[in-house]
Protein backbone atom coordinates (compact mmCIF):
# COMPACT_ATOMS: atom_id res chain seq x y z
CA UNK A 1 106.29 89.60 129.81
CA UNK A 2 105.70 87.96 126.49
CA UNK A 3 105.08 89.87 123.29
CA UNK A 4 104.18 87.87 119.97
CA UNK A 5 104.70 89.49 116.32
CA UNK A 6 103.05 88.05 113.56
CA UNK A 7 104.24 89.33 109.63
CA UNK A 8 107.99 89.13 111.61
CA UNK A 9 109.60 89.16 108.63
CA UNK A 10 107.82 91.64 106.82
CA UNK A 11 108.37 95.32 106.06
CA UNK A 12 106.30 96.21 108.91
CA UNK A 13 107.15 93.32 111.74
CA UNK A 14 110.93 93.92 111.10
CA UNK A 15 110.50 97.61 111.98
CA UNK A 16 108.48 96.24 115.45
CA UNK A 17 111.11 94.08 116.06
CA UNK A 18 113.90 96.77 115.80
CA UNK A 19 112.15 99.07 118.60
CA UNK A 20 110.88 95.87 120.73
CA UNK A 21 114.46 94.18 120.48
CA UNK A 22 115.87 96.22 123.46
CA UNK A 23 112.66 96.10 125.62
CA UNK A 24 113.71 93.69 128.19
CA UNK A 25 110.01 92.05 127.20
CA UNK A 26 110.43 88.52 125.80
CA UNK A 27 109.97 88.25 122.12
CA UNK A 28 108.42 85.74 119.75
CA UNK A 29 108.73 86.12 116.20
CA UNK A 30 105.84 84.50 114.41
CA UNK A 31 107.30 83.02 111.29
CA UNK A 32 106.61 80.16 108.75
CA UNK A 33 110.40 79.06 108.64
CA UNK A 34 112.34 79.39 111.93
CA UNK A 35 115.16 78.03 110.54
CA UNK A 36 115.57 81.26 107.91
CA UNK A 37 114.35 84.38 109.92
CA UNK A 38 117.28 86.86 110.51
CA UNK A 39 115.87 88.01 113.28
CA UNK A 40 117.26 90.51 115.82
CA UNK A 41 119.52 89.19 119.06
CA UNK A 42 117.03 87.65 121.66
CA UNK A 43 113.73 87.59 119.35
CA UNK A 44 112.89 83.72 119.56
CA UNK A 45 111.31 82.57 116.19
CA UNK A 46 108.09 80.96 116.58
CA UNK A 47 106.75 78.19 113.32
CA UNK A 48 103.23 79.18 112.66
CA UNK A 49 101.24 80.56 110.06
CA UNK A 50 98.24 82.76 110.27
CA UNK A 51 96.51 79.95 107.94
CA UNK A 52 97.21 76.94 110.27
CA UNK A 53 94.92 77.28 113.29
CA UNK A 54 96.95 74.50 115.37
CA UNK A 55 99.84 76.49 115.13
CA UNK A 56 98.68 80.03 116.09
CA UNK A 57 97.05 77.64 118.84
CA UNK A 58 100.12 76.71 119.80
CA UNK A 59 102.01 80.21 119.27
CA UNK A 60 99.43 81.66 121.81
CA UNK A 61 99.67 79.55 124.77
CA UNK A 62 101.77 81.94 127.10
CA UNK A 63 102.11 85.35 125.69
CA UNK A 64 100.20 88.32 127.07
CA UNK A 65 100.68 90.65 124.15
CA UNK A 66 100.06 90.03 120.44
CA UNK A 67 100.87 92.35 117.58
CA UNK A 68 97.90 91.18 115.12
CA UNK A 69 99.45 92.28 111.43
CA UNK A 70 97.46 90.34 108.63
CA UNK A 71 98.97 90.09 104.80
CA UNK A 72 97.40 91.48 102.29
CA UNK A 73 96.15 88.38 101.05
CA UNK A 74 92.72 86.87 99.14
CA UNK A 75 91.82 85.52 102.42
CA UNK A 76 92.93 88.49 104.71
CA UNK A 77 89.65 88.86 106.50
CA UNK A 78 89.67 85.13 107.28
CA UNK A 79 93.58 84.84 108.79
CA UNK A 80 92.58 88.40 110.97
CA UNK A 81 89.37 87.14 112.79
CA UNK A 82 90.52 83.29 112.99
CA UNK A 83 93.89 84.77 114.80
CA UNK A 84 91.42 87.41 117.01
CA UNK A 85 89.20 84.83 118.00
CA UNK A 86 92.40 82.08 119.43
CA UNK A 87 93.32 85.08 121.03
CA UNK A 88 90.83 85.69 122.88
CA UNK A 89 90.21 82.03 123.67
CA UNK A 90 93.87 82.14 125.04
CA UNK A 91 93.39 84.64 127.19
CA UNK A 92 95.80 87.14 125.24
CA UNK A 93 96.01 90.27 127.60
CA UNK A 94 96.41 93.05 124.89
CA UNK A 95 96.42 93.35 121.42
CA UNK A 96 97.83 95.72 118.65
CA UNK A 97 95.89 95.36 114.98
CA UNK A 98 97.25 97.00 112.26
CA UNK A 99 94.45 98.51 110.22
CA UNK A 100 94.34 100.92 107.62
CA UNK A 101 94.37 104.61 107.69
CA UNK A 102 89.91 105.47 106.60
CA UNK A 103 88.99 101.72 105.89
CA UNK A 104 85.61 102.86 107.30
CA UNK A 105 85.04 105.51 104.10
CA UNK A 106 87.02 103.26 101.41
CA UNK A 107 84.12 100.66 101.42
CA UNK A 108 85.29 99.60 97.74
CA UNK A 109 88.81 98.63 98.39
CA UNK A 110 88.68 95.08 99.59
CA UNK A 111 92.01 95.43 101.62
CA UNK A 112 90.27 98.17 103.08
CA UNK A 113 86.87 96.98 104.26
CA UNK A 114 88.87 93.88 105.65
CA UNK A 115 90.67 95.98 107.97
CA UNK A 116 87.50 97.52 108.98
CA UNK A 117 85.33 94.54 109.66
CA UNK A 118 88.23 93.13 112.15
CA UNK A 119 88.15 96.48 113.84
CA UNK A 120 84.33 96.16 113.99
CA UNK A 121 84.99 92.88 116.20
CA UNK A 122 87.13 94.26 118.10
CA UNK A 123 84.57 96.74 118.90
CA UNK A 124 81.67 94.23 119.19
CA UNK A 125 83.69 91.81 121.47
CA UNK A 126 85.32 94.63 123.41
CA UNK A 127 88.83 93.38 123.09
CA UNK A 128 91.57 94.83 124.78
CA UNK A 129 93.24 96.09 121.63
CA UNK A 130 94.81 99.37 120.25
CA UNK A 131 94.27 99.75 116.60
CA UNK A 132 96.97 101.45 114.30
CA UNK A 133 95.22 103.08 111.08
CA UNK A 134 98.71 103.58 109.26
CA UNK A 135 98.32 105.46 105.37
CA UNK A 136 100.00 105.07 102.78
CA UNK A 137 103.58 103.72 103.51
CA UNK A 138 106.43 106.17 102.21
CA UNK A 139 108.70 103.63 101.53
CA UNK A 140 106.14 101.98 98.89
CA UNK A 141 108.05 104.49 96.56
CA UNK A 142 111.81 102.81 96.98
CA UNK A 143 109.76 100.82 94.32
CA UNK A 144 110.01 103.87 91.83
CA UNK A 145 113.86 104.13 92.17
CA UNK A 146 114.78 102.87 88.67
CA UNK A 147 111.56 105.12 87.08
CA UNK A 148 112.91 108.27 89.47
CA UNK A 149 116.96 108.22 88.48
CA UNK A 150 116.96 106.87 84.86
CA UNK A 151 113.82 108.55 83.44
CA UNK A 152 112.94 111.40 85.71
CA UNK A 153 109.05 110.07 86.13
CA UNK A 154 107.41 109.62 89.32
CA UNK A 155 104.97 106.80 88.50
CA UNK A 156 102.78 106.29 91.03
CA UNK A 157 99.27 108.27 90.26
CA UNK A 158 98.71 109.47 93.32
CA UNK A 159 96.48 112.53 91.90
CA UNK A 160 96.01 115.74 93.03
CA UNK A 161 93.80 115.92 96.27
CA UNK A 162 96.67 114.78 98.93
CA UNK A 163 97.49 111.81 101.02
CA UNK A 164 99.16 112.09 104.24
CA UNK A 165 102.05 109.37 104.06
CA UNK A 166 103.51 107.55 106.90
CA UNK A 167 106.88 106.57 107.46
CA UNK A 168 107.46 102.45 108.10
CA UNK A 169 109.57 103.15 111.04
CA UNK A 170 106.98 105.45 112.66
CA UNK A 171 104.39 102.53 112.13
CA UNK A 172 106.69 100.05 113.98
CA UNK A 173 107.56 103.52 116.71
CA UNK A 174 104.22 103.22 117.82
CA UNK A 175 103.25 99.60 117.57
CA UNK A 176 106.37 99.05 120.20
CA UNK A 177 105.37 101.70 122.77
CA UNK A 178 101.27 100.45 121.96
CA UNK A 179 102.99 96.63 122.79
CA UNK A 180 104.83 97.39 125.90
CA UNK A 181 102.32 99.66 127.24
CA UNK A 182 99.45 96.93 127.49
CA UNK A 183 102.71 94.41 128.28
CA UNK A 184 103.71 96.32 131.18
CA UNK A 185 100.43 96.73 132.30
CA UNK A 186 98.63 95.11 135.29
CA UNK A 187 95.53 94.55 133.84
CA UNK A 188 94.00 94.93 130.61
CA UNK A 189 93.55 98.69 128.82
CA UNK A 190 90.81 99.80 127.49
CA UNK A 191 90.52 100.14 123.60
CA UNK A 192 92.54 102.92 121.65
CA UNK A 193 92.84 103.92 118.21
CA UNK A 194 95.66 106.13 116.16
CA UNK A 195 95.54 107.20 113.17
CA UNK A 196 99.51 107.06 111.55
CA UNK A 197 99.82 109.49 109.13
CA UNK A 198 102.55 112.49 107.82
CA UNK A 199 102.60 115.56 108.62
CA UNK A 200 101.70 116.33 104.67
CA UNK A 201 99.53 116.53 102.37
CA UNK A 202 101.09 114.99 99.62
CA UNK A 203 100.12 115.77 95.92
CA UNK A 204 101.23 114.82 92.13
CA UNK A 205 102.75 118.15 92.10
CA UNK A 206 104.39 118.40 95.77
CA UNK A 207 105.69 115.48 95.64
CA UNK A 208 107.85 115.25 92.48
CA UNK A 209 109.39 119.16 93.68
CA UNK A 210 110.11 116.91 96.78
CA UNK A 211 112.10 114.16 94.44
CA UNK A 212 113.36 117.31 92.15
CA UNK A 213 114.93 118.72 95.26
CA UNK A 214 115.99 115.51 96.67
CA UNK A 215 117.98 114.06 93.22
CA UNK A 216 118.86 117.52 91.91
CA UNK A 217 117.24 116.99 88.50
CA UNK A 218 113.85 117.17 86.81
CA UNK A 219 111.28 114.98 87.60
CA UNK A 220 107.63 114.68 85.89
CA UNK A 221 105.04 113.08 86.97
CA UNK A 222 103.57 110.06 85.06
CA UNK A 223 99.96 110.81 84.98
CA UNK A 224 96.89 109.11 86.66
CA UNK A 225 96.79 106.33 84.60
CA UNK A 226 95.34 103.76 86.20
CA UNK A 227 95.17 101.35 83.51
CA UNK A 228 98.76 101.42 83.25
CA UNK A 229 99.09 100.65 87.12
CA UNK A 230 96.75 97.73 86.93
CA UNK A 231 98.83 96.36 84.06
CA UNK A 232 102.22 97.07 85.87
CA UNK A 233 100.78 95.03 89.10
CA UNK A 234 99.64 92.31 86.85
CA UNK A 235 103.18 91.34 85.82
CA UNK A 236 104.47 91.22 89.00
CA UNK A 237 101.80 89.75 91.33
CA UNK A 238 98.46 88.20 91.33
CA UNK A 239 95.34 89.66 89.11
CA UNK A 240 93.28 90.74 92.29
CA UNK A 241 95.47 92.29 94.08
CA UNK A 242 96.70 94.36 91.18
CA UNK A 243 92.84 95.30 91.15
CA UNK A 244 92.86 96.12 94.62
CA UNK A 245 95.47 98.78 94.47
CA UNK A 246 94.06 99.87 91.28
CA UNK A 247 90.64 100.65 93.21
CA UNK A 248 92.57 102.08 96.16
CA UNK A 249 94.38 104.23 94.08
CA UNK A 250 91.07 105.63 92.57
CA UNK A 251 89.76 106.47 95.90
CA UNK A 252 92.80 108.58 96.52
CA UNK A 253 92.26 110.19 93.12
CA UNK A 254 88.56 111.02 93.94
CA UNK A 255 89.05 111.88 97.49
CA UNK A 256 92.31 111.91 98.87
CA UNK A 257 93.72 110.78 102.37
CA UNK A 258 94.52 113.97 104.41
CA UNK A 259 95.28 113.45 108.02
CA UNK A 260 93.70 116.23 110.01
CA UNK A 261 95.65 118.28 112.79
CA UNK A 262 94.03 116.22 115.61
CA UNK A 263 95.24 113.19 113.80
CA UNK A 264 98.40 114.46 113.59
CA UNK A 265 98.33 116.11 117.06
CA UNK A 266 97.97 112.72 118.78
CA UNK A 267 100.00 110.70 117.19
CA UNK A 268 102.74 113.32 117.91
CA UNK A 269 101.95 112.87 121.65
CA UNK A 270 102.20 108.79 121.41
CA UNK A 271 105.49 108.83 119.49
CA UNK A 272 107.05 111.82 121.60
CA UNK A 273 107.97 113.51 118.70
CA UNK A 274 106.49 114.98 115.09
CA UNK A 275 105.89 111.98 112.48
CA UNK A 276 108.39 112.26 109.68
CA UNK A 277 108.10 114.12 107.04
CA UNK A 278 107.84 112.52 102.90
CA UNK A 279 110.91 115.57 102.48
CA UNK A 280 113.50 113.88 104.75
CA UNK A 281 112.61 110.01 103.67
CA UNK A 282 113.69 111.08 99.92
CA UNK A 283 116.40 113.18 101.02
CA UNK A 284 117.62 109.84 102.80
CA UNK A 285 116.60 107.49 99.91
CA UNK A 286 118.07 109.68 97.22
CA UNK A 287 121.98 110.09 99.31
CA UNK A 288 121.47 106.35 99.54
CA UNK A 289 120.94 105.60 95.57
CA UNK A 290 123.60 107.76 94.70
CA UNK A 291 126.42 105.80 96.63
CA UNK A 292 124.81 101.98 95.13
């Protein structure tokens, strides 16, 4: 039983790690230096890199179960069906893919239509795989803390027509029970699909009551600025991605991301419990800042 996690060290593979650690399943932790990963007790870092192929070659050999999360990178697209392909050529017995909550609708957000081409080989070569369409990540916003208690603005422009927000440790909640389910099983499953979303619709409006609540003062919203949010992104990473979030962001302006109650419904049933709410993740984030 032999489960490997690629993006280890990430937001999202440290949250996979934390519900896989106490599994009894033997874990390998994908990583580009072994020698600095703090890793959980009994994860065993792996040296590899998504962009070397004799690595993830060598990664492979011997695991049965492969949690597939690709960076959001210029050359995403590439790294995701290089790393599906050696999997399949190793024989990998199940896979989890983290995708992106309606890639197939937002055809002009390139982080988007990525995800959605590797889920179309999936499809094509029939691989044993569960995808994970996660939305928005709530914890995106721990971002805004400095904006939210020393100015009262909530600056990400989010608009007005909803988006159903998932909480990172309900993304790495189901990955682990998607993971040990095709680990523990005989053979390999057929393909699956979740959508991981929040139980809310969450709006310019909704949400800074939410953060008004939360740090018991007022809060305003910035505004749908979207030049300003390119320009922000600019100064603190590369010029296309900056672009890409400015185009996502658009999208969610135009046409929202509302899970619907089916959505919701069976994610509830794979998780064993509701997903959590955007309410309690400030609550928590807001008693936090207040005692830094």
């Amino acid at each position: 039983m032999t489960i490997l996690v690629t993006g280890s060290t990430g937001v999202i593979g440290t949250q996979v790690l934390d519900h896989l650690k106490d599994s009894g399943a033997q874990i390998r932790a994908l990583t580009r230096n072994p020698e600095r990963a703090n890793l959980p007790a009994g994860v065993t870092p792996v040296k590899g890199d998504l962009n070397e192929i004799g690595t993830l070659r060598e990664a492979m050999k011997a695991i049965d179960t492969l949690f597939l999360l690709a960076p959001n990178a210029a050359d995403e697209l590439t790294q995701a069906l290089q790393a599906m392909s050696i999997a399949r050529e190793a024989g990998v017995k199940g896979i989890v893919y983290l995708s992106v909550f309606q890639g197939d609708a937002y055809t002009d957000v390139p982080h988007f239509t990525s995800k959605h081409t590797v889920e179309r080989m999936i499809e094509h070569c029939d691989l044993p795989a569960t995808i994970l369409r996660p939305a928005y990540f709530m914890q995106n916003d721990i971002r805004l803390k400095d904006a939210l208690m020393q100015h009262g603005v909530y600056g990400m422009p989010i608009g007005a027509k909803g988006i159903s927000m998932v909480d990172t440790r309900d993304i790495g909640d189901a990955a682990a029970r998607e993971l040990l389910r095709r680990e523990r099983s005989d053979a390999s499953l057929p393909r699956e699909a979740y959508e991981l979303v929040g139980p809310d619709a969450l709006t310019a409006d909704s949400i800074t009551a939410i953060w008004r609540d939360a740090l018991q003062r007022e809060i305003r919203y910035g505004g749908d600025d979207l030049d300003a949010l390119e320009a922000r992104m600019k100064s603190a990473g590369p010029e296309w991605l900056a672009y890409d979030m400015r185009l996502m962001m658009q999208r969610y302006q135009q046409d929202g991301a509302v899970a619907s109650a089916e959505e919701l419904r069976r994610l509830s049933t794979l998780l064993g419990r509701p997903p959590r709410s955007y309410r309690d993740f400030a609550a928590d984030a807001a008693r936090e800042w207040k005692h830094q």
